[in-house]
PDB file of N, CA and C in Angstrom:
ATOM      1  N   UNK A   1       0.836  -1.178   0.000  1.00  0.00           N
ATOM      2  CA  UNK A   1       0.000   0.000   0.000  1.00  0.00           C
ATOM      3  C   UNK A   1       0.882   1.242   0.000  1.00  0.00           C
ATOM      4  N   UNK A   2       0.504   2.355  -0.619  1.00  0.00           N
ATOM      5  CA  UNK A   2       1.571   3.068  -1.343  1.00  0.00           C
ATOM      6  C   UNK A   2       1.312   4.093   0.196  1.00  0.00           C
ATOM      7  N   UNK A   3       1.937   4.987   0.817  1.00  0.00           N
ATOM      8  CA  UNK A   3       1.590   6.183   1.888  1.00  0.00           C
ATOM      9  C   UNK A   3       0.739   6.994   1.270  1.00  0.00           C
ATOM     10  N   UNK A   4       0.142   7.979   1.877  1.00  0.00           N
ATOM     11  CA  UNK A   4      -0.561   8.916   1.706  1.00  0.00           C
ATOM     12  C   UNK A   4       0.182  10.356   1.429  1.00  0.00           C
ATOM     13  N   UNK A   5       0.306  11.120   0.391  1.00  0.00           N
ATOM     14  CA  UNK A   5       0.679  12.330   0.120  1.00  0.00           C
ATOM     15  C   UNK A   5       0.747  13.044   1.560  1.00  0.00           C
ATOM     16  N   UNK A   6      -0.367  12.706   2.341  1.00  0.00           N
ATOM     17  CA  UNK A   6      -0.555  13.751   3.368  1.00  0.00           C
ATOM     18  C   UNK A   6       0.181  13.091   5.076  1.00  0.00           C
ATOM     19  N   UNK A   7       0.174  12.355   4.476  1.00  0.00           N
ATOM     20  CA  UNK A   7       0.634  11.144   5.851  1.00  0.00           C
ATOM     21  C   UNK A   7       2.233  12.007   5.739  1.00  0.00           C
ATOM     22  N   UNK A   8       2.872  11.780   4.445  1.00  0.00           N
ATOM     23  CA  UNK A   8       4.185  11.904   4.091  1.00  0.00           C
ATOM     24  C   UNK A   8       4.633  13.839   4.492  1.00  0.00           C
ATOM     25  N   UNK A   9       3.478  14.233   4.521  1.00  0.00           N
ATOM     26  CA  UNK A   9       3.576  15.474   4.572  1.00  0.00           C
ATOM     27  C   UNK A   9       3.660  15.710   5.864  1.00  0.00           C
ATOM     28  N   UNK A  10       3.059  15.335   6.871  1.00  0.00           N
ATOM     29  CA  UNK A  10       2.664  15.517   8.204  1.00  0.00           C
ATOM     30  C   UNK A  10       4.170  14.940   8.829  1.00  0.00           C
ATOM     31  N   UNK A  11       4.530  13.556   8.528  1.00  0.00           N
ATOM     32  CA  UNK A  11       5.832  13.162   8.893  1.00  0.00           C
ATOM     33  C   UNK A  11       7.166  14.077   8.666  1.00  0.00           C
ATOM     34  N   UNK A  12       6.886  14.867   7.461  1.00  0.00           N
ATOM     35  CA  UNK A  12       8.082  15.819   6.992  1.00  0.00           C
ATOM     36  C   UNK A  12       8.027  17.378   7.867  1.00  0.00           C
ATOM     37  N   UNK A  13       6.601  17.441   8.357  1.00  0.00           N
ATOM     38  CA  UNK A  13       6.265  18.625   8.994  1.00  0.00           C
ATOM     39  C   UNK A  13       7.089  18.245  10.972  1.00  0.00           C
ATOM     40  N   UNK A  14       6.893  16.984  11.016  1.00  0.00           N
ATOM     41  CA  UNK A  14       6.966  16.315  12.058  1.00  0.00           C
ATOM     42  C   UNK A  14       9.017  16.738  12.243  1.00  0.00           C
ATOM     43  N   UNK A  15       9.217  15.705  11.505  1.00  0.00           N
ATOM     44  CA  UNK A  15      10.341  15.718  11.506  1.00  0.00           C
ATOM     45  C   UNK A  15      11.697  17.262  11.082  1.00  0.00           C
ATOM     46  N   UNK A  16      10.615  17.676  10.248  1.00  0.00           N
ATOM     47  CA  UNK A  16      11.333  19.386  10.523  1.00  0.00           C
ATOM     48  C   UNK A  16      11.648  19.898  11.607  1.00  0.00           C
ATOM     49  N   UNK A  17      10.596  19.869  12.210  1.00  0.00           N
ATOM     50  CA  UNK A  17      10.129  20.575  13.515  1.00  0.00           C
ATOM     51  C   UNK A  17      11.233  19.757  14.884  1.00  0.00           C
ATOM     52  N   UNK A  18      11.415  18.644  14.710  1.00  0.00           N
ATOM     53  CA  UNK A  18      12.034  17.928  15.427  1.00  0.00           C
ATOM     54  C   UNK A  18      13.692  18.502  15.534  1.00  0.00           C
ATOM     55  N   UNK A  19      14.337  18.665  14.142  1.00  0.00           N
ATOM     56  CA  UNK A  19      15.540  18.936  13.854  1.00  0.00           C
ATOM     57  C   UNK A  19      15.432  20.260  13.983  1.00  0.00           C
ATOM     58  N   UNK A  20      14.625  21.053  13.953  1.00  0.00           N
ATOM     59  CA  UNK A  20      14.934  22.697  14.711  1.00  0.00           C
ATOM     60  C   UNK A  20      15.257  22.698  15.874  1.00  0.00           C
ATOM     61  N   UNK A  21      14.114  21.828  16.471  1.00  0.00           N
ATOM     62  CA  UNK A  21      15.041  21.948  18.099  1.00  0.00           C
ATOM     63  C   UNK A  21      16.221  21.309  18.310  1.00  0.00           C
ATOM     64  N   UNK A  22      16.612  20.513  17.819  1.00  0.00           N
ATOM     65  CA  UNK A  22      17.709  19.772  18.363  1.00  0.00           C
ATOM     66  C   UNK A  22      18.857  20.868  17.583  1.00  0.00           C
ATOM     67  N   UNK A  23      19.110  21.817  16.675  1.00  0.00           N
ATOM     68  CA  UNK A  23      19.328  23.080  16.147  1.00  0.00           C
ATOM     69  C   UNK A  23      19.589  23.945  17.069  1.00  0.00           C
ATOM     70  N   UNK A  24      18.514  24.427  17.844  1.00  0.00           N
ATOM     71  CA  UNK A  24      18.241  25.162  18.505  1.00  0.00           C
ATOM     72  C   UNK A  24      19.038  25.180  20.232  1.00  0.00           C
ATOM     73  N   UNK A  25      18.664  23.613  20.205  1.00  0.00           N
ATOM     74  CA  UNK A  25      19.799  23.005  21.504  1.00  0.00           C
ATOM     75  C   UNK A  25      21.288  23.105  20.927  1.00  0.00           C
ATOM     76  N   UNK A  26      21.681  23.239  20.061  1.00  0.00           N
ATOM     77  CA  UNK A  26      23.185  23.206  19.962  1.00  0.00           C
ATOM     78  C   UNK A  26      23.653  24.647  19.908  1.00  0.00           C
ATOM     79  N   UNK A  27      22.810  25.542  20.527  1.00  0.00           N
ATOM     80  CA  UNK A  27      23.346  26.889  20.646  1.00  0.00           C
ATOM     81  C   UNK A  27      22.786  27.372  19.529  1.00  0.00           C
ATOM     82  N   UNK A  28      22.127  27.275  18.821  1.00  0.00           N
ATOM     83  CA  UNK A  28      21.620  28.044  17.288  1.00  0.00           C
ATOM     84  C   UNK A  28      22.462  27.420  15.975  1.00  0.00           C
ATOM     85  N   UNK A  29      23.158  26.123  15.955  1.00  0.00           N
ATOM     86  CA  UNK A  29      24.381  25.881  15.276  1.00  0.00           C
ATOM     87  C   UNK A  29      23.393  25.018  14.322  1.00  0.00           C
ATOM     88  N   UNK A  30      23.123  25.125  13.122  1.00  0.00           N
ATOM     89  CA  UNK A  30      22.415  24.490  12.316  1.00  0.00           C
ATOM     90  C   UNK A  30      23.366  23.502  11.715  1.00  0.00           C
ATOM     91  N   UNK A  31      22.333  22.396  11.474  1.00  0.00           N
ATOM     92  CA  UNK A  31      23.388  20.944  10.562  1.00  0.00           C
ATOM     93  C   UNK A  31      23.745  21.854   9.317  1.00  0.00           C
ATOM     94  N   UNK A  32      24.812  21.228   9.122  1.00  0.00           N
ATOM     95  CA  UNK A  32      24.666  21.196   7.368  1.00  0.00           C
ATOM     96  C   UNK A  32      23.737  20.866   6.808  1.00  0.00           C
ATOM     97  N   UNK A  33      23.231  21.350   5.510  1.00  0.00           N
ATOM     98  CA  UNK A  33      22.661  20.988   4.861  1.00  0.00           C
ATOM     99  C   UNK A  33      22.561  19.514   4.529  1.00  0.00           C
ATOM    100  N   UNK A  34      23.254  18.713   4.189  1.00  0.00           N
ATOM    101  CA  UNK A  34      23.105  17.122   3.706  1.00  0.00           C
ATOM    102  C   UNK A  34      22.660  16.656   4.929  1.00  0.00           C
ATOM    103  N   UNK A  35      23.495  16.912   6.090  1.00  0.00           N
ATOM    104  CA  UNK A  35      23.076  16.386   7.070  1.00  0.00           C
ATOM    105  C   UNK A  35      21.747  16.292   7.680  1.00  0.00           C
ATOM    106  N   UNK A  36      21.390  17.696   7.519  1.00  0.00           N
ATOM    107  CA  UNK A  36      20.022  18.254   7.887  1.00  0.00           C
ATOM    108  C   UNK A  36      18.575  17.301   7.555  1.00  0.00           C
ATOM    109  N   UNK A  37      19.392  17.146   5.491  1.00  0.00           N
ATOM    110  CA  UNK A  37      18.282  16.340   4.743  1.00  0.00           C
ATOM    111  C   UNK A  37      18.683  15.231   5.344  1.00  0.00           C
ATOM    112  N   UNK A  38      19.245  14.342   5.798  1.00  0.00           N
ATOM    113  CA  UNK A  38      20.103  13.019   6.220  1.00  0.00           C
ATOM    114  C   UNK A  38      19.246  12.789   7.174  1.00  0.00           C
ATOM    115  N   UNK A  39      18.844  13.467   8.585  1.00  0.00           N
ATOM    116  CA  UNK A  39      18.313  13.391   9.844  1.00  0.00           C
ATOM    117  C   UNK A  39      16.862  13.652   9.544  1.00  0.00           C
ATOM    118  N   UNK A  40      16.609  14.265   8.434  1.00  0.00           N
ATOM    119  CA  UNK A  40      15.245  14.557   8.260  1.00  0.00           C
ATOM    120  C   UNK A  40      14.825  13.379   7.481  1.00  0.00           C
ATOM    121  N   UNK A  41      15.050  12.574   6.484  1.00  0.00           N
ATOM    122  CA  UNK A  41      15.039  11.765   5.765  1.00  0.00           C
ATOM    123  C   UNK A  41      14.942  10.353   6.886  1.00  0.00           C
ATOM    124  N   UNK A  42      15.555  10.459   7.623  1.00  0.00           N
ATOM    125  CA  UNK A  42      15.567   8.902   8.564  1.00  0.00           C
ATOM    126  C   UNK A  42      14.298   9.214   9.270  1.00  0.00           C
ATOM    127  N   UNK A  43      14.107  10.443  10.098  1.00  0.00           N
ATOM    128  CA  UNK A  43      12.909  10.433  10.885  1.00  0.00           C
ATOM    129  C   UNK A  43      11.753  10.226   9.861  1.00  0.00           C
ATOM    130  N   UNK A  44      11.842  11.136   9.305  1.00  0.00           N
ATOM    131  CA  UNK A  44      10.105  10.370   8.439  1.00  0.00           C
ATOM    132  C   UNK A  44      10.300   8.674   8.008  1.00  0.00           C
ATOM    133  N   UNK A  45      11.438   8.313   7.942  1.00  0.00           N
ATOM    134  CA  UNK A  45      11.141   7.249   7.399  1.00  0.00           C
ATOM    135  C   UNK A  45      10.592   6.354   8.668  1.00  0.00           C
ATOM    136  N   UNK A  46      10.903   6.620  10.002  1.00  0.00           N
ATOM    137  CA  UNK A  46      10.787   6.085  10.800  1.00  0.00           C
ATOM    138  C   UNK A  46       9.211   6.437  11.184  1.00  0.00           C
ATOM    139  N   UNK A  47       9.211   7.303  11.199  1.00  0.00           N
ATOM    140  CA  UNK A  47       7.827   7.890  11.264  1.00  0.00           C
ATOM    141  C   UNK A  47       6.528   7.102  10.690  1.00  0.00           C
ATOM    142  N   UNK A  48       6.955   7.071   9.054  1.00  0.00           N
ATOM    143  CA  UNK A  48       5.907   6.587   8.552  1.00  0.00           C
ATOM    144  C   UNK A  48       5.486   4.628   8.768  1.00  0.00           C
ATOM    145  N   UNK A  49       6.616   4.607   9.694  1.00  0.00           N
ATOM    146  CA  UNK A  49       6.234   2.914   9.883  1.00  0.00           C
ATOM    147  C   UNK A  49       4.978   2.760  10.743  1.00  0.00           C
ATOM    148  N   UNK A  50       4.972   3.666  11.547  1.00  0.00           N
ATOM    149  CA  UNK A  50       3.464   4.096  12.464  1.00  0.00           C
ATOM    150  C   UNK A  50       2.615   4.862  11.821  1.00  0.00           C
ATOM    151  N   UNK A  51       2.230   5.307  11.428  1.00  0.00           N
ATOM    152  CA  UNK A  51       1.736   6.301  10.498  1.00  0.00           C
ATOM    153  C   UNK A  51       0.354   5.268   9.517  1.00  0.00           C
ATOM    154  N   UNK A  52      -0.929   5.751   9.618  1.00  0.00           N
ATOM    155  CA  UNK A  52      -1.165   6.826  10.448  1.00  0.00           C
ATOM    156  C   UNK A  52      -1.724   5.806  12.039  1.00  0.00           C
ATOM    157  N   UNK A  53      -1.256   6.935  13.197  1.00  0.00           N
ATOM    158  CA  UNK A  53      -1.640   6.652  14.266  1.00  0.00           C
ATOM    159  C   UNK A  53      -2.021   7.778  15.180  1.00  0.00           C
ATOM    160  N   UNK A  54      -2.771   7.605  16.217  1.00  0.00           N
ATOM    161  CA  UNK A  54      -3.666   8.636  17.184  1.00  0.00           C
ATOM    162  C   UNK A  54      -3.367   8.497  18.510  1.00  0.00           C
ATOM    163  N   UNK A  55      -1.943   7.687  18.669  1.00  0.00           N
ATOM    164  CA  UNK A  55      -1.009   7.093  19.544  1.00  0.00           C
ATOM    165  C   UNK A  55       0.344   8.727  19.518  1.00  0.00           C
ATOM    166  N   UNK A  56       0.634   9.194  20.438  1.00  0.00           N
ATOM    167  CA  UNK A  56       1.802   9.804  20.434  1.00  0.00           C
ATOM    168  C   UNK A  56       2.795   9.410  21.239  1.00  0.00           C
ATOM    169  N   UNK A  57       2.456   8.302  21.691  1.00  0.00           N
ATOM    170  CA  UNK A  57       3.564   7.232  22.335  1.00  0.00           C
ATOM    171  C   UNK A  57       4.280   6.513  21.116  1.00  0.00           C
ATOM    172  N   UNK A  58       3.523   6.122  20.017  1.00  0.00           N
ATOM    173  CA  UNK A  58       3.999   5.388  19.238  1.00  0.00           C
ATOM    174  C   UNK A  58       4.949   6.524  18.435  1.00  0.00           C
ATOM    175  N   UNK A  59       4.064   7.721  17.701  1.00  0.00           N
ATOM    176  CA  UNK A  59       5.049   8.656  17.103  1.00  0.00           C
ATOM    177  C   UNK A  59       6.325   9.073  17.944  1.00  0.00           C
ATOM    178  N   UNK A  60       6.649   9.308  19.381  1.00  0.00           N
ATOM    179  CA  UNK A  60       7.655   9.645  20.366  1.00  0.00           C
ATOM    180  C   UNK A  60       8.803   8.580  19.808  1.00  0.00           C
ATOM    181  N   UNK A  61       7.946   7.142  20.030  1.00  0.00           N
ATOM    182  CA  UNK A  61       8.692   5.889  20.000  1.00  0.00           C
ATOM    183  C   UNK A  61       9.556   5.563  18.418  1.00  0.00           C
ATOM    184  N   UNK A  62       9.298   6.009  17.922  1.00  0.00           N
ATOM    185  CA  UNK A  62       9.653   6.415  16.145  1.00  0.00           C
ATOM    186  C   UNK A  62      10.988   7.075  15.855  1.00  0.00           C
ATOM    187  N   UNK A  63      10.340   8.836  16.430  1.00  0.00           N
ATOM    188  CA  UNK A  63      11.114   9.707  16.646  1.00  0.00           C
ATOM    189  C   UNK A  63      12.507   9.423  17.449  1.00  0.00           C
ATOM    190  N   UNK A  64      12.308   8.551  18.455  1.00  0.00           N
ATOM    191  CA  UNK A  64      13.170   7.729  19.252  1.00  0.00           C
ATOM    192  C   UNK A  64      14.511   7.037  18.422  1.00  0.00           C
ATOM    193  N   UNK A  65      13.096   6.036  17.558  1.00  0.00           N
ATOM    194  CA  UNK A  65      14.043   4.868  16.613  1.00  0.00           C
ATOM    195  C   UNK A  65      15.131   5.588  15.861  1.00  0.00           C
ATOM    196  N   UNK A  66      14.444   6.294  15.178  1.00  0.00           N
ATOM    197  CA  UNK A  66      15.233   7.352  13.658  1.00  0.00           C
ATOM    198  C   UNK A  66      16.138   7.778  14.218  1.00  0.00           C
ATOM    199  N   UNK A  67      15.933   8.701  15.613  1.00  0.00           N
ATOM    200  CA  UNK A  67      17.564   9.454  16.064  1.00  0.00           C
ATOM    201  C   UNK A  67      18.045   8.395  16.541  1.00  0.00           C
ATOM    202  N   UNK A  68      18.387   7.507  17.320  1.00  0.00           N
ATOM    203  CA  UNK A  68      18.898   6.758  17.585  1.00  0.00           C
ATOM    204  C   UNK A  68      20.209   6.084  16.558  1.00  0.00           C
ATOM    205  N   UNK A  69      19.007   5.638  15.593  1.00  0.00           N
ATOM    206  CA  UNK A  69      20.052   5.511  14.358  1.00  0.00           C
ATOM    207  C   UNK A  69      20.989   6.660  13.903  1.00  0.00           C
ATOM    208  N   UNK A  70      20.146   7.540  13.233  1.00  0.00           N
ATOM    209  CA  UNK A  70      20.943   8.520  13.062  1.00  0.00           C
ATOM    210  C   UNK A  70      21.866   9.308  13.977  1.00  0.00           C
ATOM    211  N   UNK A  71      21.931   9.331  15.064  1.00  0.00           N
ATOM    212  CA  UNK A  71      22.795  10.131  15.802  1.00  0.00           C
ATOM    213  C   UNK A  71      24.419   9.094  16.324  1.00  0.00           C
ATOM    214  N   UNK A  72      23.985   8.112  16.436  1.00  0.00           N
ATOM    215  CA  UNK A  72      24.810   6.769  16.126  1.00  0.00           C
ATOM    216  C   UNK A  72      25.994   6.795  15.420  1.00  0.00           C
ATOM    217  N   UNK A  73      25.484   7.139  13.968  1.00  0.00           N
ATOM    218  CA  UNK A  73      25.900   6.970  12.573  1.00  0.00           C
ATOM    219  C   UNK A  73      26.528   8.536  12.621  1.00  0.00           C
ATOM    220  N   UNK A  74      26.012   9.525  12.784  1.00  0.00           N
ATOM    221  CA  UNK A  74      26.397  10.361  12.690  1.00  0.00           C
ATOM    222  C   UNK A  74      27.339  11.141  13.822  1.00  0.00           C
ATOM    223  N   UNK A  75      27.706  10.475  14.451  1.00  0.00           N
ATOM    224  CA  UNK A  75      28.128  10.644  16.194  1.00  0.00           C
ATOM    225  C   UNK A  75      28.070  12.193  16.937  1.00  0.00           C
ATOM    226  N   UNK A  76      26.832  12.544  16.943  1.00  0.00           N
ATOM    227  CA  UNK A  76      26.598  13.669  17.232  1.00  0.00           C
ATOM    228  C   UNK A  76      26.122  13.178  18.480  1.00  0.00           C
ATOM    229  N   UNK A  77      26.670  14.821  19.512  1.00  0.00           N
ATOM    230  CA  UNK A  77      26.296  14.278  21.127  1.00  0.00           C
ATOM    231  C   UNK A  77      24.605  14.677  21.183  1.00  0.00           C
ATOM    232  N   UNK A  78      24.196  14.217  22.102  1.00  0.00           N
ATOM    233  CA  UNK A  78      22.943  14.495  22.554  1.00  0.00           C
ATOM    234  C   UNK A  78      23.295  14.782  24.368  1.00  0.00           C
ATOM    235  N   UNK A  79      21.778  14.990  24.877  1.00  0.00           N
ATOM    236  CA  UNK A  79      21.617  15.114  26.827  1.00  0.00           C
ATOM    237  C   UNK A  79      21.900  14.170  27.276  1.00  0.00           C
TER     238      UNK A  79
END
């Protein structure tokens, strides 16, 4: 079953929003660009494995998965 235009949209809105703050926590120090798309690109993908859901435990739990990976891979510190 193919996603929903809007599902995909909401995940990209999701995951924007996610990587501003973590932006925002590094003193105002924005990713690079590739990177930016890199971290944004894993969270929706992670995203849309739940998707759609009315659960924000499950979306948290997502958001979770994706950085996890990505911050891993990318060895950026976190809290």
């Amino acid at each position: 079953m193919m996603p929903s235009p809007d599902l995909e949209r909401f995940a990209t809105l999701i995951a924007d929003n996610i990587v501003f703050v973590i932006e925002r926590d590094r003193d105002g120090t924005p990713f690079h660009p590739t990177m930016r798309v890199t971290v944004v690109s894993v969270l929706v993908h992670s995203l849309m494995l739940v998707m759609p859901t009315t659960s924000s435990d499950a979306l948290a739990a997502a958001c979770n998965r994706g950085l996890h990976e990505v911050v891993g891979a990318m060895g950026l510190g976190g809290p």
